[in-house]
Protein backbone atom coordinates (compact mmCIF):
# COMPACT_ATOMS: atom_id res chain seq x y z
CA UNK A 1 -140.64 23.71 -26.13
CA UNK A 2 -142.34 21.93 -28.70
CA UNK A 3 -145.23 19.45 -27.81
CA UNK A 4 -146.63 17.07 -30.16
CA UNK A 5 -148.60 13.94 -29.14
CA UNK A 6 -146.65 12.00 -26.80
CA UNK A 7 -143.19 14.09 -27.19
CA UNK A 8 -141.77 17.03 -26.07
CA UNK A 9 -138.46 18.36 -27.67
CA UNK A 10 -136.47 21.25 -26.52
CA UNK A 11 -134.49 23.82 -28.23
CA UNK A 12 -132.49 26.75 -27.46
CA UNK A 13 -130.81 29.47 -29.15
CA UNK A 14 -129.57 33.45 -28.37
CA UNK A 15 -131.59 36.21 -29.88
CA UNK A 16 -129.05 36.85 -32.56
CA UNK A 17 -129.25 40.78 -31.47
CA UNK A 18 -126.52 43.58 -32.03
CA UNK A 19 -125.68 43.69 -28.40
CA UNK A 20 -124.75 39.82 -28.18
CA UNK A 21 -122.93 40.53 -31.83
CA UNK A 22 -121.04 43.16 -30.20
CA UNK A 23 -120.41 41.57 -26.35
CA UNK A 24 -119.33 38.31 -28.63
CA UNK A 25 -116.57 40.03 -30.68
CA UNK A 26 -115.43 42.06 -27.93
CA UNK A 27 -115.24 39.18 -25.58
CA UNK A 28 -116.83 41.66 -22.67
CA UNK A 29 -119.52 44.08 -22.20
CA UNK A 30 -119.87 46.72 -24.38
CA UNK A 31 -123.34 47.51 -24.10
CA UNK A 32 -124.78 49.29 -21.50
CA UNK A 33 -128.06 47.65 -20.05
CA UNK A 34 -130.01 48.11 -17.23
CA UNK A 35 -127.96 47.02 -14.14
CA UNK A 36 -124.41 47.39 -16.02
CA UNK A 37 -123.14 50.55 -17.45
CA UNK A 38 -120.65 50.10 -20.41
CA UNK A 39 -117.57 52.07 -20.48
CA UNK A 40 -115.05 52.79 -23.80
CA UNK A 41 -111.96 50.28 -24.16
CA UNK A 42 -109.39 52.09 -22.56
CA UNK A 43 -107.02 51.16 -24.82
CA UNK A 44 -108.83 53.27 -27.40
CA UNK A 45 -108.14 56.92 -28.43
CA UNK A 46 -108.71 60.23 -26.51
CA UNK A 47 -111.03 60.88 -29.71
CA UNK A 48 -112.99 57.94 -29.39
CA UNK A 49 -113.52 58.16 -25.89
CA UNK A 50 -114.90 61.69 -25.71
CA UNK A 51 -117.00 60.39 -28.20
CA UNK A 52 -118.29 57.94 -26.43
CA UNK A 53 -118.98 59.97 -23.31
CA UNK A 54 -120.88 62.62 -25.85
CA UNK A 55 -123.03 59.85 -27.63
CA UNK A 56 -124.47 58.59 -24.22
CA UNK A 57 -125.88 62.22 -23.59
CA UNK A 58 -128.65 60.47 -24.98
CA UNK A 59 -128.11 56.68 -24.83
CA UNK A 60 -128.97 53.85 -27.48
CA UNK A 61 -130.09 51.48 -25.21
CA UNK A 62 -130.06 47.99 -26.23
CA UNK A 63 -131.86 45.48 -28.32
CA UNK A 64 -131.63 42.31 -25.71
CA UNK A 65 -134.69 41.33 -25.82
CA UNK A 66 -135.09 38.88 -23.06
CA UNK A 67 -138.60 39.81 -21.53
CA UNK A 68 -141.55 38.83 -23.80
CA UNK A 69 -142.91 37.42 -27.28
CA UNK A 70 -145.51 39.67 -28.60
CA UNK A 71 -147.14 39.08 -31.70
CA UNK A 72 -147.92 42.12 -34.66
CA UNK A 73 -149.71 41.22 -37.37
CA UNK A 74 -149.31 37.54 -38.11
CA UNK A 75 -145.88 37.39 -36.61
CA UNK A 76 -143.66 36.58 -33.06
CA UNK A 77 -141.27 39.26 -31.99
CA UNK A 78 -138.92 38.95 -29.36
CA UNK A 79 -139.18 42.32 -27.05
CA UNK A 80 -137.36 44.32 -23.98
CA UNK A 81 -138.74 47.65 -22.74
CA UNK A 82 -136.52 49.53 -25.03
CA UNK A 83 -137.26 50.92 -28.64
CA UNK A 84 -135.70 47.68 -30.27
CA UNK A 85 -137.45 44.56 -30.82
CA UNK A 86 -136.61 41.07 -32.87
CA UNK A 87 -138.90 39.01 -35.78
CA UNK A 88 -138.22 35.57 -34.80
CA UNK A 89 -139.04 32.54 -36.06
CA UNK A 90 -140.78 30.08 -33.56
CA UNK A 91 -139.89 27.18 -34.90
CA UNK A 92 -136.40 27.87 -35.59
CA UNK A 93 -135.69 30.29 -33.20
CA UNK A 94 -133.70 32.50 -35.52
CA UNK A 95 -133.41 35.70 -35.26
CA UNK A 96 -134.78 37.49 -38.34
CA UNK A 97 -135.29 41.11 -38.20
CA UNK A 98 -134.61 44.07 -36.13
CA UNK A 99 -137.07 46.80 -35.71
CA UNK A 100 -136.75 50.18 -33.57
CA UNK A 101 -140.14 51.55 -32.63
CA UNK A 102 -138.57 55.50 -33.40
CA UNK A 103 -138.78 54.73 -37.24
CA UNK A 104 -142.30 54.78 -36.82
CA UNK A 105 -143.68 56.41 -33.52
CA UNK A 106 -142.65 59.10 -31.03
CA UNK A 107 -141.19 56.35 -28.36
CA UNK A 108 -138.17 55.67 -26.42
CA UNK A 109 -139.31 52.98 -24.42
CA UNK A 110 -142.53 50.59 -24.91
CA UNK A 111 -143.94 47.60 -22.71
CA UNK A 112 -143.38 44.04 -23.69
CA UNK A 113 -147.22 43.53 -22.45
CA UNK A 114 -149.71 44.84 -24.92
CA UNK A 115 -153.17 43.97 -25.49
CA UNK A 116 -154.82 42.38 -28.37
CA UNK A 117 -158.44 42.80 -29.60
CA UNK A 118 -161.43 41.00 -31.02
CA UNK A 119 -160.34 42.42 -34.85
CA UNK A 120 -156.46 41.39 -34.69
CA UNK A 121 -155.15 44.80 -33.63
CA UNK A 122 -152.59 44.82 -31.45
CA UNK A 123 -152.05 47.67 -28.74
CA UNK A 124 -148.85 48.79 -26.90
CA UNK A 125 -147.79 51.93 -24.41
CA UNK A 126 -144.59 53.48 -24.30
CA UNK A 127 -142.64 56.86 -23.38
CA UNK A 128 -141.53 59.53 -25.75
CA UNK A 129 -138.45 60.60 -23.37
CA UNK A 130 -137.80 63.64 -25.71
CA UNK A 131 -139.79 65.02 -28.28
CA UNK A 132 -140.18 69.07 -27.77
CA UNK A 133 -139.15 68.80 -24.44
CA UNK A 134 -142.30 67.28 -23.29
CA UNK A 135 -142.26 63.54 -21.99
CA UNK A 136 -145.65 62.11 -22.76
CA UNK A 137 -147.06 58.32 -22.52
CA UNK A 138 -147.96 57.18 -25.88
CA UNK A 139 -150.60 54.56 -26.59
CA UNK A 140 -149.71 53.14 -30.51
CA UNK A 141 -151.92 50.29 -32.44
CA UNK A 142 -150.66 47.80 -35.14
CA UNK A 143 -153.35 46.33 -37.58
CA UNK A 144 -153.75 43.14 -38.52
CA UNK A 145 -152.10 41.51 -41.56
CA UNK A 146 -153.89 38.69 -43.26
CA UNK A 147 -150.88 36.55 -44.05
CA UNK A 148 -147.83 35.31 -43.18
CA UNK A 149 -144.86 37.45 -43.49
CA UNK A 150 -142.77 35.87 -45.96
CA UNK A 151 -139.92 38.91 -46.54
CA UNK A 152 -138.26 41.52 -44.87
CA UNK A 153 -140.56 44.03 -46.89
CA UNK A 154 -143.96 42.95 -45.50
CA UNK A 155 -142.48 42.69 -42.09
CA UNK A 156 -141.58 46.50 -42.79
CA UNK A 157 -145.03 47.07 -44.15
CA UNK A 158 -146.67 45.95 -41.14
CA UNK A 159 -144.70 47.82 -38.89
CA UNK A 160 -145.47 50.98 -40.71
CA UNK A 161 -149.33 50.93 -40.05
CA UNK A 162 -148.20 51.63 -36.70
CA UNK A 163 -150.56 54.40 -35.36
CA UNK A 164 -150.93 56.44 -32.28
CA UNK A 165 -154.31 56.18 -30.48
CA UNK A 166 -153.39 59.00 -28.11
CA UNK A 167 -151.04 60.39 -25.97
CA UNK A 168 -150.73 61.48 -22.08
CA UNK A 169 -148.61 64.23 -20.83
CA UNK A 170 -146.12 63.27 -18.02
CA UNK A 171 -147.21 65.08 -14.89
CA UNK A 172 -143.63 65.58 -14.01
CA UNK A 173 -141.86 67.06 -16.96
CA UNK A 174 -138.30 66.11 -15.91
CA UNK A 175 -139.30 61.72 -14.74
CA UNK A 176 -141.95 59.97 -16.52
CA UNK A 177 -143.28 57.58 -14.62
CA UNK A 178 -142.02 53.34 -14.89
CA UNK A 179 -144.35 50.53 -16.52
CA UNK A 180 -144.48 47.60 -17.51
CA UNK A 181 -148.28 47.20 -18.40
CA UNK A 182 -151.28 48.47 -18.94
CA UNK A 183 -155.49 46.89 -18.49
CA UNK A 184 -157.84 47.42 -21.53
CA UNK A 185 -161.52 46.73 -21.91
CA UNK A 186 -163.79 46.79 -25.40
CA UNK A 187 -164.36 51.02 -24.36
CA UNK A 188 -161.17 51.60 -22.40
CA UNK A 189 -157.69 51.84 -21.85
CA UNK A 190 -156.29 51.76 -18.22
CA UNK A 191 -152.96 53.28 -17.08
CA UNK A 192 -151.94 53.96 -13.48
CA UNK A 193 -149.01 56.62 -13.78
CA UNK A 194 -146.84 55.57 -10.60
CA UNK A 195 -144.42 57.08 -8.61
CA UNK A 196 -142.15 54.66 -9.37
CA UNK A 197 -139.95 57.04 -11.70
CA UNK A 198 -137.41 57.51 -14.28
CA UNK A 199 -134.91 60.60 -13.44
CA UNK A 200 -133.94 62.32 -16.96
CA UNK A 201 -131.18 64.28 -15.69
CA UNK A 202 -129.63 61.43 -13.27
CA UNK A 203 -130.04 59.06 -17.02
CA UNK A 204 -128.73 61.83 -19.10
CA UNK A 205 -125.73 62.04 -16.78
CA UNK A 206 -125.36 58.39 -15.62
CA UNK A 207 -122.39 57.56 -17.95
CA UNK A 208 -120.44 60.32 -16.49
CA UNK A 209 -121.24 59.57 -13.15
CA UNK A 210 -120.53 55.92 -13.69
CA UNK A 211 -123.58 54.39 -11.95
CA UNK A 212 -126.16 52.09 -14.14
CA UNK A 213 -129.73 53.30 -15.33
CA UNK A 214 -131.10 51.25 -12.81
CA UNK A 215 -130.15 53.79 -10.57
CA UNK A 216 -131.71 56.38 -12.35
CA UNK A 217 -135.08 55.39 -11.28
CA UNK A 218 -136.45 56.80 -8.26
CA UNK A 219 -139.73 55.85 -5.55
CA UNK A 220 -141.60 59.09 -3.86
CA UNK A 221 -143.98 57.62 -1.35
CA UNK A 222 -145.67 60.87 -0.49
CA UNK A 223 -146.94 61.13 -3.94
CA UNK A 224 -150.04 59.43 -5.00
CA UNK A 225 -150.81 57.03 -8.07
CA UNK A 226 -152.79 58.43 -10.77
CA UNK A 227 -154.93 55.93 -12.54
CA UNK A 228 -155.63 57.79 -16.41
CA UNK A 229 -158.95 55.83 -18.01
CA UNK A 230 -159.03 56.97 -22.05
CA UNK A 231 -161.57 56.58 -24.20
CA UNK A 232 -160.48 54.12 -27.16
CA UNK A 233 -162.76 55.92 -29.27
CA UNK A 234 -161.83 59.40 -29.15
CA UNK A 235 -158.81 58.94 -27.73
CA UNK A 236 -159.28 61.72 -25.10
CA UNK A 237 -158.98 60.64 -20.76
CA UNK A 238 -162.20 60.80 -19.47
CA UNK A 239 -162.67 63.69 -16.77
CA UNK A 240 -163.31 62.46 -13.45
CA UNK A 241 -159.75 62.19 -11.86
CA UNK A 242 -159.19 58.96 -9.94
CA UNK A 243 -156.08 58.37 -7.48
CA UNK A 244 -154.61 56.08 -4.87
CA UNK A 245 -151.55 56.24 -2.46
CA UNK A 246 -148.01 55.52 -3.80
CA UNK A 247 -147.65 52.16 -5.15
CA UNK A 248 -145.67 50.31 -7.75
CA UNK A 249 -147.25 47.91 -10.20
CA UNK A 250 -145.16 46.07 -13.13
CA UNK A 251 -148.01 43.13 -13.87
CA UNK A 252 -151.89 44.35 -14.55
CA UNK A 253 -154.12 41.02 -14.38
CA UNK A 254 -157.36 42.15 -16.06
CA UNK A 255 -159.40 44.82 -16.82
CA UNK A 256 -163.27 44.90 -17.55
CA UNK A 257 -166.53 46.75 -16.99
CA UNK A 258 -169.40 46.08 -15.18
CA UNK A 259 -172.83 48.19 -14.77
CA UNK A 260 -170.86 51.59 -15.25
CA UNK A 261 -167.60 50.55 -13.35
CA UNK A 262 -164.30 49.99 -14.83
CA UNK A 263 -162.80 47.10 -12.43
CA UNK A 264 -159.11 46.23 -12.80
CA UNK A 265 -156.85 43.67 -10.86
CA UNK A 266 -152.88 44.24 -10.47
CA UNK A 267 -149.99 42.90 -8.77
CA UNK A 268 -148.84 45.91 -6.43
CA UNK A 269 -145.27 46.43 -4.44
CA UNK A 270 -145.71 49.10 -1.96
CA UNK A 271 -142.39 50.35 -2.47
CA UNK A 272 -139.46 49.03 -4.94
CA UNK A 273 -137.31 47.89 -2.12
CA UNK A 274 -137.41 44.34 -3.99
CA UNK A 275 -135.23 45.91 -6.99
CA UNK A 276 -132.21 45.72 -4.56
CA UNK A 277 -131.75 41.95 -4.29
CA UNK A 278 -131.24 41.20 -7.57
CA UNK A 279 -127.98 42.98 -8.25
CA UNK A 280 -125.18 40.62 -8.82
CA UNK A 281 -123.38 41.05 -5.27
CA UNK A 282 -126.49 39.82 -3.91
CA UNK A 283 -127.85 36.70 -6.46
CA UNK A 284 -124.43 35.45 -5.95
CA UNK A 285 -124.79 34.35 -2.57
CA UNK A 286 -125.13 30.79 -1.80
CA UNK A 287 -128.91 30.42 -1.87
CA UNK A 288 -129.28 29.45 1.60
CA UNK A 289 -127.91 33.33 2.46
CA UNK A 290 -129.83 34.41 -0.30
CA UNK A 291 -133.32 33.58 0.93
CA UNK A 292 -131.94 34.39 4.73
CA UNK A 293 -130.95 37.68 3.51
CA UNK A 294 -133.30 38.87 1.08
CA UNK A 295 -136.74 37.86 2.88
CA UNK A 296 -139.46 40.34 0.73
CA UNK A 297 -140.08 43.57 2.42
CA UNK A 298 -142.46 44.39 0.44
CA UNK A 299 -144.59 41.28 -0.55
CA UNK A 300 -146.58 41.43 -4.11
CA UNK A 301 -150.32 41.78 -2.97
CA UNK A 302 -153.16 41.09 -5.56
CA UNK A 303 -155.49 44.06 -5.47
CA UNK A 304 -158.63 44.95 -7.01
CA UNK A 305 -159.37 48.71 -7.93
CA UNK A 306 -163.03 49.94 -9.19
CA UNK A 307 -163.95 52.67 -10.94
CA UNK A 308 -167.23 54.36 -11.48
CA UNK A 309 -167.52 55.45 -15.11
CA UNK A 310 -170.75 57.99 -14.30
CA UNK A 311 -170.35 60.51 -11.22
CA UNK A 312 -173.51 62.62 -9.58
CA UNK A 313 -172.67 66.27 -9.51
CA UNK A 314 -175.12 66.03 -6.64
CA UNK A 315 -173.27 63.26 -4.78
CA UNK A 316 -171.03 64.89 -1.20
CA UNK A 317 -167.79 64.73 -0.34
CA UNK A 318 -166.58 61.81 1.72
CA UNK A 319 -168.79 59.40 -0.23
CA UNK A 320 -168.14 56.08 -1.79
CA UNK A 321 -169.57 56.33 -5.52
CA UNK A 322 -168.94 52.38 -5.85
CA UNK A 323 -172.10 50.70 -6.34
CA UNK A 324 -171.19 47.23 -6.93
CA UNK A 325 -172.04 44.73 -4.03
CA UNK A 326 -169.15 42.49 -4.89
CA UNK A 327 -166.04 44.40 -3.97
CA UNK A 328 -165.08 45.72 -0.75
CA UNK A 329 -163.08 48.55 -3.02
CA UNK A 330 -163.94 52.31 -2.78
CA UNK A 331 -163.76 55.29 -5.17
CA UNK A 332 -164.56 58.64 -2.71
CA UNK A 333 -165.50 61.85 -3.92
CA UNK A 334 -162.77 63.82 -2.34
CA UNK A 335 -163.73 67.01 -4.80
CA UNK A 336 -165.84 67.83 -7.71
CA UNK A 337 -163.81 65.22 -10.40
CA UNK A 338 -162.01 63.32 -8.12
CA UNK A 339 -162.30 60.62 -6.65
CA UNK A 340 -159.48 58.79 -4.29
CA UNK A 341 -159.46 55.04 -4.92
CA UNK A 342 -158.81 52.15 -2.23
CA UNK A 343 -158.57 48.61 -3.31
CA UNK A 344 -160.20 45.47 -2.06
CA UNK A 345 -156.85 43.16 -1.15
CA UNK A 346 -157.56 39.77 -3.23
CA UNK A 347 -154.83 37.58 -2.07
CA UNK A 348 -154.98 37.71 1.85
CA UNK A 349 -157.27 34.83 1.58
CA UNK A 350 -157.25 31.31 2.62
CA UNK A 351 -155.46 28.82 0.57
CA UNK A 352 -156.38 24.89 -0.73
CA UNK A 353 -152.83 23.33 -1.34
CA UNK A 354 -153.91 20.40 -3.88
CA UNK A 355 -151.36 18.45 -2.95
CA UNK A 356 -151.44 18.91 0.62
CA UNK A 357 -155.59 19.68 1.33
CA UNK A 358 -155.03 21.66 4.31
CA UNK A 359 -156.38 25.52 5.02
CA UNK A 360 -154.60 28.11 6.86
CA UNK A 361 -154.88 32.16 6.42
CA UNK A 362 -151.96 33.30 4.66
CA UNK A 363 -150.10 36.84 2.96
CA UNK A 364 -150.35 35.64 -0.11
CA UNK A 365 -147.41 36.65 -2.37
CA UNK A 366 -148.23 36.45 -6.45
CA UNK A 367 -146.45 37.51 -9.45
CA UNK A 368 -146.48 36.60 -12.94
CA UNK A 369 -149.91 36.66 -13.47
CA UNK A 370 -151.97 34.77 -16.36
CA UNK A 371 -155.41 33.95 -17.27
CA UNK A 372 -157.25 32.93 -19.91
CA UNK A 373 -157.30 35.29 -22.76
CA UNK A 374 -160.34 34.47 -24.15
CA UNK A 375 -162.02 36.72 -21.48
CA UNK A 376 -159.60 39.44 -21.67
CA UNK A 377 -161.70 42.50 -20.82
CA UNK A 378 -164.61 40.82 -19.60
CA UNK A 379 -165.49 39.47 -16.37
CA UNK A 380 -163.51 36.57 -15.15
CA UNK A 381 -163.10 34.66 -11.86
CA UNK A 382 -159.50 32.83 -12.19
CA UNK A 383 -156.46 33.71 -12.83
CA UNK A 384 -152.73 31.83 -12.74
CA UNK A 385 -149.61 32.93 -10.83
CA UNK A 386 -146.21 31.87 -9.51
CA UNK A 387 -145.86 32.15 -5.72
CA UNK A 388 -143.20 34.10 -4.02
CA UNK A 389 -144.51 34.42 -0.49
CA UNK A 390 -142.12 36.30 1.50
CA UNK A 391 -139.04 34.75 -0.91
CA UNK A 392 -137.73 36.57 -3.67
CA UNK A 393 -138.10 33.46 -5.66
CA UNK A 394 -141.07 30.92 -6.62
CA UNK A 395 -141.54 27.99 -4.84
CA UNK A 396 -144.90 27.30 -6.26
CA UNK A 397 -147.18 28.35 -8.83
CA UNK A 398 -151.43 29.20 -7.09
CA UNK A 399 -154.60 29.16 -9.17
CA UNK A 400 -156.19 32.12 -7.77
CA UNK A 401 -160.29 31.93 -7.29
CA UNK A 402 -160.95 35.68 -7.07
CA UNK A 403 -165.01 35.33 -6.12
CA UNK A 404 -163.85 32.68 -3.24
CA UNK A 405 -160.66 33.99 -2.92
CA UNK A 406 -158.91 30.60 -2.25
CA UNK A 407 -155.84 29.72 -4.15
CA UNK A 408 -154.72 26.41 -5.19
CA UNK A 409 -151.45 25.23 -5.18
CA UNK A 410 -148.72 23.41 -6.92
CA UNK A 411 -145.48 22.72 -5.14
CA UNK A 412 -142.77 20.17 -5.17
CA UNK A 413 -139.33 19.84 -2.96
CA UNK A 414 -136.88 21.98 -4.60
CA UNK A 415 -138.43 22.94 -7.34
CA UNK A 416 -138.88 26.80 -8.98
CA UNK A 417 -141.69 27.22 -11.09
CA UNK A 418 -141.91 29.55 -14.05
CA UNK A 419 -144.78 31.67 -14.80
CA UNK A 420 -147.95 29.38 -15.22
CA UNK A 421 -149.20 29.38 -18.89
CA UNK A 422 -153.01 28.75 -19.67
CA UNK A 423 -153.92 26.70 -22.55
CA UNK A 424 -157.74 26.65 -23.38
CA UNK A 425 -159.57 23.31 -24.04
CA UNK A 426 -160.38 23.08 -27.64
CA UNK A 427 -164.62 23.74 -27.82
CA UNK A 428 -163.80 24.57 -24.04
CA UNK A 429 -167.42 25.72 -22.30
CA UNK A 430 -165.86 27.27 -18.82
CA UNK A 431 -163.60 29.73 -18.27
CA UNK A 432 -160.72 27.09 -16.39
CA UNK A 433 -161.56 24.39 -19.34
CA UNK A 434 -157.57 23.58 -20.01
CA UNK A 435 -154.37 23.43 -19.19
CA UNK A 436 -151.34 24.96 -17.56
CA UNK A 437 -147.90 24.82 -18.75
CA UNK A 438 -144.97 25.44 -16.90
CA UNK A 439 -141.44 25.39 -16.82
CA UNK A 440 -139.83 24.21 -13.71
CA UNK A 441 -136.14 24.08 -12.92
CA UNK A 442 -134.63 22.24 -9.45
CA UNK A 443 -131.80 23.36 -7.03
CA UNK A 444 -131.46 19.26 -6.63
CA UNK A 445 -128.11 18.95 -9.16
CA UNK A 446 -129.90 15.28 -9.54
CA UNK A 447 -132.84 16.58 -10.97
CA UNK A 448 -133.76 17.40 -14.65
CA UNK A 449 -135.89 20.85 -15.39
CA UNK A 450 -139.04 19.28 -16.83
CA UNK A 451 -142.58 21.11 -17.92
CA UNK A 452 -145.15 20.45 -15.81
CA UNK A 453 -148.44 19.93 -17.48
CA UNK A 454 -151.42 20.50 -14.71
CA UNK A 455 -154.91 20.43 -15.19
CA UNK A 456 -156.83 23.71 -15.31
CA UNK A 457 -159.76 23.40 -12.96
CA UNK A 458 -158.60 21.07 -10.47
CA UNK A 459 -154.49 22.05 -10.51
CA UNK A 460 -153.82 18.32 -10.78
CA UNK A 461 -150.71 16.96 -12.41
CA UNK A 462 -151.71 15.37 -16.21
CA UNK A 463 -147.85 15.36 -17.18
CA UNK A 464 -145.01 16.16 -16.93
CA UNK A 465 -141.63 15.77 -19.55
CA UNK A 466 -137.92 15.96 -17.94
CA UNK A 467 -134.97 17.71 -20.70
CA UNK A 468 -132.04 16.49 -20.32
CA UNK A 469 -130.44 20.36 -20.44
CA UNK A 470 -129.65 23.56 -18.52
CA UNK A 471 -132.73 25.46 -18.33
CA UNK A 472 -132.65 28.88 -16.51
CA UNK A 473 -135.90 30.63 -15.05
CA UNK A 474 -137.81 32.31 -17.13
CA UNK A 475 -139.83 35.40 -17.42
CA UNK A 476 -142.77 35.02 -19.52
CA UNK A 477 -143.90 32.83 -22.31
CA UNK A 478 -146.59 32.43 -25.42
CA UNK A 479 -148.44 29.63 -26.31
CA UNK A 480 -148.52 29.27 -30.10
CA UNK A 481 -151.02 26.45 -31.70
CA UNK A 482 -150.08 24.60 -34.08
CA UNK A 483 -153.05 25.64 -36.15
CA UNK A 484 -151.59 28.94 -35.67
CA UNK A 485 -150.49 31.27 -38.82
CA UNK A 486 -146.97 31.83 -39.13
């Protein structure tokens, strides 16, 4: 979507990747990805099956990128979770470059969530699956470039600046753990190493066994979560162990410090049960047995973990060490450099519906979180989510007050929101001086998608700007202004 004074124009296009090259000229699937497993043409020869069966010992996986745009040096690339990612042009949409990760760091797989700092670096996680037999997490930086990329050759020469900060051995040798983002302060880098896992041996064999990698990855509830804090300076975790029971987390909010802490907000699942509903024998339900049939077992809870930076030797066992009279959340000394780590629940709080104005206690469901970058790593108060409640789906999209902890709300009859996009005020003084764009598609056949333009601090409608297209539900998005290099 393009916005311009008093217009809005719309345009669409596929990532011009090898996978929808190859799916294209085949007329069917013929890359594997995460919920469907690719098998050879059977009308090819013995030869070229075997082959195929060998060469997914250890699999290619694929370059649809359909999850984020991320930006490396002055540039928009379009990313998965895999090695591969896509220069784009975000004006024209096309597709201009591919890029693999291995040509120039130790990874297999790498978030589509990194972190950008004050100096135009930008920093990303991902997993070296196999490199000396030992699965490690890698954290990798990409400098800034001053210009534009104008060729193929300074994309390339961006790219290969690429440098690893550090690196975190797997605790489990044979199933590195899942994720899908990571928190990072001006000192720190925050990882929580879940037991939300991939299996190496049940991906190595999954093409023989004909079952998809989604399968592969596996939830231990009697393990715990270990959250790794590393020192962006040295590069080195610092040595006071912190923990918490079994959770899984794909969306960190933010991360910051405050008078020795390190305090970080997620989105947490208690379980993956919610992975199950969205294989295709379930999404194609009518919706009505959908919702009926797929009510969220395990509902995505806003939670608020604290972490004291400096631990007394002298301090006993069974005591809290947080000292901040803010948070409810504790960090007790369960040994000498270790501390087990219980969150203060953000969203079970009352909500404001701002179209509504009633108040009622509610479970409040989140996802998609946003907030406004400016104040990434540094104490905030709001931040911007889609509501699922106990749905598998958004029905509204919540400004979330986390000092108050009251949530306002957007919602219209039959709408789905997409995740809520903050736009800062130009010379904006307060942290909520702006805007939020969203995407919003409708079950009512009658009814055009439209973004919904709402205003920042008091989640009242401004605008809003029907297409007159199909638009599907989106993941995430990037505000680019216009002022913006390309």
């Amino acid at each position: 979507l393009s916005v311009s004074p008093g217009e809005v124009y719309y345009r669409s296009k596929y990532l011009s990747s090898d996978t929808y090259k190859n799916n294209i000229k085949a007329n069917r699937i013929v890359v594997s990805e995460f919920g469907t497993m690719a098998y050879p043409d059977p009308c090819k020869s013995i030869f070229a099956k075997v082959f195929s069966y060998f060469s997914n010992i250890i699999p290619d996986f694929t370059d649809n990128c359909l999850i984020n745009i991320v930006k490396y040096g002055e540039d928009y690339y379009a990313t998965t979770e895999t090695n591969y990612f896509h220069r784009i042009d975000p004006y024209t949409l096309e597709t201009l470059q591919k890029a693999d990760y291995k040509e120039h760091i130790a990874v297999n797989l790498a978030t589509s969530h990194p972190h950008y700092d004050k100096d135009g670096n930008t920093y990303n996680m991902g997993t070296s699956i196999i490199e000396r037999g030992m699965p490690k997490y890698v954290v990798f930086k990409v400098p800034p470039k001053t210009t534009a990329i104008i060729s193929t050759d300074d994309a390339d020469t961006v790219l290969k600046n690429m440098e690893t900060v550090c690196s975190v051995p797997c605790r489990s040798v044979l199933s590195p753990s899942y994720f899908h983002s990571f928190g990072m302060t001006d000192n720190y880098i925050v990882f929580l190493e879940q037991p939300f896992k991939l299996d190496i041996p049940r991906l190595a064999t999954a093409f023989y066994r004909g079952v998809n990698w989604a399968s592969c990855l596996k939830f231990s509830a009697d393990e715990s979560t270990l959250i790794h804090v590393i020192d962006r300076k040295t590069g080195k975790t610092v040595s006071t162990k912190f923990y918490t029971d079994a959770l899984v987390v794909f969306h960190h909010i933010n991360t910051y410090e405050e008078a020795d802490h390190i305090v970080f907000d997620v989105i947490a699942y208690k379980d993956n049960s919610n992975y199950e509903m969205f294989y295709l024998e379930n999404l194609l339900q009518e919706s009505e047995n959908f919702a009926e049939k797929n009510q969220l077992k395990s509902p995505p809870i806003c939670q608020r973990f604290v972490l004291p930076l400096h631990t007394n030797e002298a301090s006993a066992v069974g005591e809290n060490l947080v000292k901040l009279q803010t948070t409810t959340a504790t960090a007790v000394k369960e040994k000498e450099g270790s501390l087990y780590c219980k969150p203060e629940e953000i969203c079970q709080v009352q909500h404001i519906s701002a179209k509504q104005s009633f108040l009622s206690l509610l479970l409040s469901g989140v996802e998609l979180p946003r907030y406004n970058y400016e104040y990434n790593g540094k104490k905030y108060r709001y931040f911007y989510a889609a509501r699922v409640e106990w749905k598998p789906f958004p029905t509204k999209i919540g400004k979330v007050d986390t000092e108050t902890k009251q949530i306002l709300e957007w919602a219209e009859e039959n709408c789905w929101p997409a995740e809520p996009v903050f736009v800062p005020s130009p010379n904006a003084v307060e942290e909520d001086d702006g805007i939020i764009l969203s995407s919003i598609i409708s079950t009512d056949p009658q009814k055009q998608p439209f973004l919904l333009i709402l205003d920042a601090k008091t989640f009242k409608e401004i605008a809003r700007a029907s297409i007159n297209a199909s638009l599907h539900l989106d993941l995430h998005g990037l505000f680019i202004p216009q002022h913006a290099p390309l």
